[in-house]
Protein backbone atom coordinates (compact mmCIF):
# COMPACT_ATOMS: atom_id res chain seq x y z
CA UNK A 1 0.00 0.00 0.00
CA UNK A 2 1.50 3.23 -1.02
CA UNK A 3 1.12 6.12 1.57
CA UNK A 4 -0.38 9.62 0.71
CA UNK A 5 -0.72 11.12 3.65
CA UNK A 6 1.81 12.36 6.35
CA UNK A 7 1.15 9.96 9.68
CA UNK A 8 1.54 11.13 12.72
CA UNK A 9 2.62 9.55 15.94
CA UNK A 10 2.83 11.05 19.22
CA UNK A 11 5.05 10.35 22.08
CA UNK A 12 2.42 8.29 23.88
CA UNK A 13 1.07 6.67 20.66
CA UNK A 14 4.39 4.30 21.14
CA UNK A 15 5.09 2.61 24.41
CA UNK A 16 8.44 2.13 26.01
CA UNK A 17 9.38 -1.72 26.46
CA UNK A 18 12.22 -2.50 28.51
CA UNK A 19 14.71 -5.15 27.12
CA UNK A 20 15.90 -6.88 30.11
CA UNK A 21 19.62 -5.31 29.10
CA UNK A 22 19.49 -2.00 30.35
CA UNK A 23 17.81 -0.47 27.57
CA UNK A 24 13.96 0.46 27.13
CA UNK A 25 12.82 0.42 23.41
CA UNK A 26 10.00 2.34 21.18
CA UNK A 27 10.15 0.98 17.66
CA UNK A 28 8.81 3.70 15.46
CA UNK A 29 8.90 2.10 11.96
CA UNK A 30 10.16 -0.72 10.48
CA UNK A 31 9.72 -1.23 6.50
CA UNK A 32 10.54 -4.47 5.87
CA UNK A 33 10.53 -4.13 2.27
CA UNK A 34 13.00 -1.00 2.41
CA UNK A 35 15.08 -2.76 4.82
CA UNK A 36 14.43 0.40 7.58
CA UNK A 37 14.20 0.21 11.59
CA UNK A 38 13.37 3.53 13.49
CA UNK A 39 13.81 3.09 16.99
CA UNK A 40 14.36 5.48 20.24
CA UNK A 41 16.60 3.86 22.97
CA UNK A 42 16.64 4.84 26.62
CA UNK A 43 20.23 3.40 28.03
CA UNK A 44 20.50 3.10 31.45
CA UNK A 45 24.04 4.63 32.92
CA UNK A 46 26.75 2.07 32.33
CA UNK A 47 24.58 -0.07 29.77
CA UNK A 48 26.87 -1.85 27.03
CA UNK A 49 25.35 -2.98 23.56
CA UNK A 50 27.11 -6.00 21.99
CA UNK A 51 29.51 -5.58 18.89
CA UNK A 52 27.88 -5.10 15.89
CA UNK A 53 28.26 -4.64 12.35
CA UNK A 54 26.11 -2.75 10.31
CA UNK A 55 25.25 -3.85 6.48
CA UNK A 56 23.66 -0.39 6.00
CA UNK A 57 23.51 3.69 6.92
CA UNK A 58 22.66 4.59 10.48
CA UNK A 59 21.81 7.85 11.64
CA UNK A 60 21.79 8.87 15.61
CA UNK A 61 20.35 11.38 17.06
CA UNK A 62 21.22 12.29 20.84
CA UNK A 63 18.31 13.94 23.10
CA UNK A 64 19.73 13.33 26.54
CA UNK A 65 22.34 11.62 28.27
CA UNK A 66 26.15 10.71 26.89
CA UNK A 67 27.56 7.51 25.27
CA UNK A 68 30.05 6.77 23.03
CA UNK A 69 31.37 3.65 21.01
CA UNK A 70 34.38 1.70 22.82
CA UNK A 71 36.65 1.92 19.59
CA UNK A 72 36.37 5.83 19.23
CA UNK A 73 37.35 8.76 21.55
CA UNK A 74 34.52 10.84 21.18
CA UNK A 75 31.17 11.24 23.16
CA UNK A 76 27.96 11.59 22.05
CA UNK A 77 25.69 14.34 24.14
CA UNK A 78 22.29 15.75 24.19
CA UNK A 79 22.38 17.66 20.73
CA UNK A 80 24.78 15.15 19.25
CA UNK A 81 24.23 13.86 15.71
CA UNK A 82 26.25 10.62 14.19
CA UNK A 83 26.48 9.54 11.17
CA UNK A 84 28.01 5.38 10.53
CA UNK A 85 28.32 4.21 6.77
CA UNK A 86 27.62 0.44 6.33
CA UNK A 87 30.51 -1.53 7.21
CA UNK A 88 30.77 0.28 10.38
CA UNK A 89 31.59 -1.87 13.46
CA UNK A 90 31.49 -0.69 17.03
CA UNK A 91 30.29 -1.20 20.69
CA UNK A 92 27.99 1.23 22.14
CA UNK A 93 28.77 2.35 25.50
CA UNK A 94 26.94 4.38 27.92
CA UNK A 95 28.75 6.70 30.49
CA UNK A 96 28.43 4.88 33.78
CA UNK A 97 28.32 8.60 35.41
CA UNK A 98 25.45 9.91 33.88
CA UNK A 99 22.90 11.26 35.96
CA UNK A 100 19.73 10.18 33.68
CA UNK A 101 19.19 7.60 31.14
CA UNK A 102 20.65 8.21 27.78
CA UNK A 103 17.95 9.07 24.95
CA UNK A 104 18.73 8.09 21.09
CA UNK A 105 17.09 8.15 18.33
CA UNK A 106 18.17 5.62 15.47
CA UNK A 107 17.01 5.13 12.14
CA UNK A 108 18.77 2.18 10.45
CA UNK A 109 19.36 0.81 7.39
CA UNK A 110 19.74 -3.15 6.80
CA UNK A 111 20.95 -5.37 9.57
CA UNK A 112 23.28 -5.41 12.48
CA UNK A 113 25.11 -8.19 12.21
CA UNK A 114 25.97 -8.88 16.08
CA UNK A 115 29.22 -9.94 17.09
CA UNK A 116 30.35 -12.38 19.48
CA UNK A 117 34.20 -12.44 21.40
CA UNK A 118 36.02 -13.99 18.09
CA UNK A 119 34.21 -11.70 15.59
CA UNK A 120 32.00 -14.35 14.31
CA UNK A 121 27.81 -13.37 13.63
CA UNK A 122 26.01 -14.53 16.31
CA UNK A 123 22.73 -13.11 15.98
CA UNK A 124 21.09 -10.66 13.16
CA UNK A 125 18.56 -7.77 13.80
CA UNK A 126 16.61 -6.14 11.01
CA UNK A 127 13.20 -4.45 10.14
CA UNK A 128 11.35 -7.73 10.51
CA UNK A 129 13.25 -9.19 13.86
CA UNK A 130 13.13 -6.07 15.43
CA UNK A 131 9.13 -5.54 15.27
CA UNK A 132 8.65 -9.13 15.85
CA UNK A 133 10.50 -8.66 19.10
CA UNK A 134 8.83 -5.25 19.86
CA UNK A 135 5.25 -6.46 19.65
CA UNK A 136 6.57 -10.16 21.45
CA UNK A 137 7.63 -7.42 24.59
CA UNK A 138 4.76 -5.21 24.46
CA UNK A 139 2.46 -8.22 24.46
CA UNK A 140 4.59 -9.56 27.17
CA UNK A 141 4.66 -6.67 29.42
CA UNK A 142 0.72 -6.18 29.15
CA UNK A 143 0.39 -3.15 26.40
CA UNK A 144 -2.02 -3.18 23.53
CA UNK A 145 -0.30 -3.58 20.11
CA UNK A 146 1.32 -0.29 18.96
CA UNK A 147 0.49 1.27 15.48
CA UNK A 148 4.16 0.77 14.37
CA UNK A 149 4.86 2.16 11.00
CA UNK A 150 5.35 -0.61 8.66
């Protein structure tokens, strides 16, 4: 179905989920077709995402908090945008001395390709495993089913 009208979401048209890991989730969009996953992450202080490799564009936006990746020297803060061309492979970090949770906005092309100890794919996510896991946690934690973009 082709779209022809602007869609609008509000903040509490998505709920929060929380992951288990540190890390509460609102999946925005994900296009399977197109291969796209919008998602806003709230990282607790100190939380650690595994290695990953991304087959695709990313593009981060920073609304609160501070993290950076463990390969690279600089932070990203409240204001912060990032750019990370496919092929990009890093570990996201959280400061362990912030004093709120860390707010990002990601919209992400393709996969991540997640990395265990020797470098080797352990898991994927994408569009489809992403939602899939969104609406299993929202079902599991007791919230109605979302109108994710798809």
């Amino acid at each position: 179905m082709t779209m022809t009208e602007a869609t609008h979401l509000g903040e509490d048209d998505i709920p929060w989920v929380d992951t288990g890991i540190g890390l509460d989730l609102k999946l925005v969009q994900a296009d399977i077709e197109l291969g796209l996953w919008i998602v806003r992450n709230r990282f607790a202080p100190g939380a650690v995402v595994q290695k990953h490799k991304h087959t695709g564009q990313v593009f981060g936006y920073t609304l609160a908090g501070a993290w950076k990746y463990a390969e690279y020297p600089y932070i990203n803060r409240a204001g912060s945008f990032l750019f990370e061309p496919a092929g990009s492979e890093h570990t996201l970090t959280v400061l362990e001395d912030n004093a709120e949770p860390t707010d990002v906005w990601f919209q992400i092309y393709g996969a991540n390709l997640n990395l265990d100890a020797d470098g080797e794919v352990e898991s994927i996510t994408d569009a489809r495993s992403i939602y899939e896991a969104y609406m299993a946690l929202c079902e599991a934690q007791g919230l109605d089913r979302p109108n994710v973009l798809t």
